[in-house]
Protein backbone atom coordinates (compact mmCIF):
# COMPACT_ATOMS: atom_id res chain seq x y z
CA UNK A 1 97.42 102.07 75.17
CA UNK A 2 99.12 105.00 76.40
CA UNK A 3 102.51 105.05 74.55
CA UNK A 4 104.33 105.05 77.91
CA UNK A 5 106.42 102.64 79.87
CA UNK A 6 104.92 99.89 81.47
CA UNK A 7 105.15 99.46 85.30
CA UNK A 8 108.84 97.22 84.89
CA UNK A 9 110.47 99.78 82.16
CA UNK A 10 109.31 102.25 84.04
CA UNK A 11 111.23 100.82 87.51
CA UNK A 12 114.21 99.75 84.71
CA UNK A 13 114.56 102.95 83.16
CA UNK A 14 113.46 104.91 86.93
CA UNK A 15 116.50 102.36 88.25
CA UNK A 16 119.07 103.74 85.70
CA UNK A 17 118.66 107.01 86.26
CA UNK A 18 119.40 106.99 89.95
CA UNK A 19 122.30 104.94 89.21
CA UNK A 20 123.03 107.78 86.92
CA UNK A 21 122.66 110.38 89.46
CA UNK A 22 123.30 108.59 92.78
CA UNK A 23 123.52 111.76 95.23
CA UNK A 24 120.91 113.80 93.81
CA UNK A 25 117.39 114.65 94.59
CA UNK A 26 114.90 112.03 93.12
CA UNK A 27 111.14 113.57 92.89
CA UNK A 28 108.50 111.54 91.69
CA UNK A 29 104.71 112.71 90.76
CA UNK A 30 101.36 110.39 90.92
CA UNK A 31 98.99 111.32 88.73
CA UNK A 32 95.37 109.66 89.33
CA UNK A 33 91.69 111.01 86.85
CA UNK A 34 89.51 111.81 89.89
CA UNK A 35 86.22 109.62 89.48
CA UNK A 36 87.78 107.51 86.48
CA UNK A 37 85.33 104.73 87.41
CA UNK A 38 82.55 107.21 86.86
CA UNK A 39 83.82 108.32 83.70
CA UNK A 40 84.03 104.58 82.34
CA UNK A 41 80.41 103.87 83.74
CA UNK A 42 78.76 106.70 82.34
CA UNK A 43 80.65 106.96 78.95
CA UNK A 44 81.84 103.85 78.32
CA UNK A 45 85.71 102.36 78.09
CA UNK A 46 86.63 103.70 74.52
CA UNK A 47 85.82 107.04 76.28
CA UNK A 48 87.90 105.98 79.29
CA UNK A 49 91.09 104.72 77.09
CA UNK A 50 90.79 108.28 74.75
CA UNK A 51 91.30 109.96 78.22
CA UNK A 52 94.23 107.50 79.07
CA UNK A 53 95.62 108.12 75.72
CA UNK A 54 95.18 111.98 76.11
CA UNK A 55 97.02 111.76 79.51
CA UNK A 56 100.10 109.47 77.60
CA UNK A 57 100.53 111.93 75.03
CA UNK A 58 100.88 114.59 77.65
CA UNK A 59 103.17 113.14 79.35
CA UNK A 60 105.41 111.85 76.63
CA UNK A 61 105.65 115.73 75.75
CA UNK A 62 107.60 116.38 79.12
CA UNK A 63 109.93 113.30 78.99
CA UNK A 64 113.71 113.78 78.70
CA UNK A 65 116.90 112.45 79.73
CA UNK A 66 116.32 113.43 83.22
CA UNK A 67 112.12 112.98 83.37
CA UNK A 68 111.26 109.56 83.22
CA UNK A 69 107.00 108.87 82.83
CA UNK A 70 104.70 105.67 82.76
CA UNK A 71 101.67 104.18 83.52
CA UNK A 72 101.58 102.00 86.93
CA UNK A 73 97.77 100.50 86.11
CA UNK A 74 94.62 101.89 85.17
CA UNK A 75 94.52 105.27 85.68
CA UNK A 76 97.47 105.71 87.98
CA UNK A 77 100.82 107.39 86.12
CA UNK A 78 104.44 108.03 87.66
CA UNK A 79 106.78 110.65 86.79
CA UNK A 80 110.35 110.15 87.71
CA UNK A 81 112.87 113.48 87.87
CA UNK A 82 115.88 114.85 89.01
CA UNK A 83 114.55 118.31 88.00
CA UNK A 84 114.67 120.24 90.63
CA UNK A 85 111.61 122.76 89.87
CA UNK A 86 109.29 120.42 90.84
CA UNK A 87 106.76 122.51 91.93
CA UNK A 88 106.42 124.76 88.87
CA UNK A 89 106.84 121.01 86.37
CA UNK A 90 103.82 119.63 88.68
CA UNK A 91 101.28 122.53 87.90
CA UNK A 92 103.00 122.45 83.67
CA UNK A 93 102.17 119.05 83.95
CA UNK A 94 98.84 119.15 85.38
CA UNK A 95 97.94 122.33 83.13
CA UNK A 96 99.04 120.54 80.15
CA UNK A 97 97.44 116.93 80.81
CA UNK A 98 93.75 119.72 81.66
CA UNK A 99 94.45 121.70 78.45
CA UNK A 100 94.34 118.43 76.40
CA UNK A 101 91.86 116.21 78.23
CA UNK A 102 89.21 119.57 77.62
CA UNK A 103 89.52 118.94 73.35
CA UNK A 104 88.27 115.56 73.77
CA UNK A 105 86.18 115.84 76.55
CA UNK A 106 82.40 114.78 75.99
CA UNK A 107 80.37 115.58 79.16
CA UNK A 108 79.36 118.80 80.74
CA UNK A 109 81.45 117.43 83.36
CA UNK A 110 84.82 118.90 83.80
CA UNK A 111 87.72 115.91 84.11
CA UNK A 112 90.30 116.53 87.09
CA UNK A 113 93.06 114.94 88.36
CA UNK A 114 94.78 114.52 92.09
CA UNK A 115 98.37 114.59 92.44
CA UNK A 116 100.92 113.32 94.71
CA UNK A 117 104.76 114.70 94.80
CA UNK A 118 107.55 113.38 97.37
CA UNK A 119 111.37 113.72 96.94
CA UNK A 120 114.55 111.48 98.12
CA UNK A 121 117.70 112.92 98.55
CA UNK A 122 119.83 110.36 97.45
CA UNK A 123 123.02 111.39 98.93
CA UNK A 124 121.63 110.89 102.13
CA UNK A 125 118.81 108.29 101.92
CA UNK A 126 120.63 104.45 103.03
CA UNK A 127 117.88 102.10 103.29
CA UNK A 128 117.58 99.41 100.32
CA UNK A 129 115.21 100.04 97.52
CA UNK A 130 114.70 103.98 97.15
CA UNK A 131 112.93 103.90 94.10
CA UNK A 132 109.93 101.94 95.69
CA UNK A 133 110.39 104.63 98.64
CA UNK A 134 109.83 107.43 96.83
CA UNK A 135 107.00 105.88 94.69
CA UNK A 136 105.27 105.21 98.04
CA UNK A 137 105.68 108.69 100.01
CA UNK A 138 104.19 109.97 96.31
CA UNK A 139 101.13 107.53 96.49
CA UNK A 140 100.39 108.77 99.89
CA UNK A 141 100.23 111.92 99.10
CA UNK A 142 98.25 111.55 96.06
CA UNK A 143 95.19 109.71 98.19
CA UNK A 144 96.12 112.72 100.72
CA UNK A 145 95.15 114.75 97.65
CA UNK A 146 92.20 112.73 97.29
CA UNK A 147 91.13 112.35 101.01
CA UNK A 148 91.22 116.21 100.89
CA UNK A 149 89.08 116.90 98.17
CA UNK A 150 90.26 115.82 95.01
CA UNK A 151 91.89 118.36 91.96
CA UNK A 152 94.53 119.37 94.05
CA UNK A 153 98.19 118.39 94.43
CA UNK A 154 99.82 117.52 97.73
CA UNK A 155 103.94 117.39 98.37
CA UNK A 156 105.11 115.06 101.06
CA UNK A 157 108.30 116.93 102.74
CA UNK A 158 109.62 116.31 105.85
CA UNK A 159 111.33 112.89 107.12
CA UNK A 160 109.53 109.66 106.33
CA UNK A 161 108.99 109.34 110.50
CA UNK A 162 107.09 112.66 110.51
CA UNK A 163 105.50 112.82 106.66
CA UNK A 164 103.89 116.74 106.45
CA UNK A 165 101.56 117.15 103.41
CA UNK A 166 101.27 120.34 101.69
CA UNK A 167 98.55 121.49 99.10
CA UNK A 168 99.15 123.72 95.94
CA UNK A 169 95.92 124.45 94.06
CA UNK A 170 96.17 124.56 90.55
């Protein structure tokens, strides 16, 4: 539907490029359509896919050798990165998914999205399975996003013990 990985490329592809880059910095960003259901209720699904579809092709724009980018279910994407300027690739991302999402929108409503960025430094990070890891600190920051108000993007920083959450408004 979208044009993007599936959830197990995604984890293949995510899974080569850390063994690519095994002491770097791994980011990943969740991306989530705040009120999807909504959208599908009140528009129907062919609306709801055309705004999955507009997100895909967004995406697809930013991948590279070092930006990996797929869907994990419904509404819920994953971008995988060793660039390090996340913060300014988080708001191009966001600005660019907006930008495109507002040609085919249909309502008077405005479409938003929450995001949710964490980081694993690789080189230091022992415990099995970092990939999952960092997919996980991202979700919770995404539904910190959400919890918060939705339309906003939140970084997890800090040690996993002692997660800190900060906003960026976009």
């Amino acid at each position: 539907l979208t044009g993007l990985y599936n959830r197990r490329t995604l984890f293949s592809k995510s899974n080569e490029l850390l063994e690519e880059n095994p002491t770097t910095t791994m980011w990943a960003i969740m991306v989530d359509v705040d009120n999807f259901k909504m959208i599908n209720d009140s528009h129907g699904h062919a609306y709801g896919d055309l705004i999955l579809q507009t997100i895909g092709e967004s995406l697809q724009s930013f991948t590279s050798p070092i930006l990996i980018a797929g869907r994990l279910g419904g509404d819920e994407f994953v971008i995988i990165t060793t660039d390090p300027d996340i913060k300014s690739l988080a708001s191009a991302i966001n600005s660019q998914i907006l930008q495109r999402i507002e040609v085919v929108r249909k309502s008077d409503q405005p479409v938003t999205l929450s995001m949710g960025v964490s980081c694993l430094n690789l080189a230091t990070y022992t415990d099995e399975n970092p990939l999952e890891q960092l997919i996980l600190e991202a979700d919770q920051a995404l539904y910190r996003a959400k919890d918060q108000g939705k339309n906003q993007i939140f970084f997890a920083t800090g040690r996993r013990t002692r997660r800190t959450f900060t906003k960026q408004e976009h």
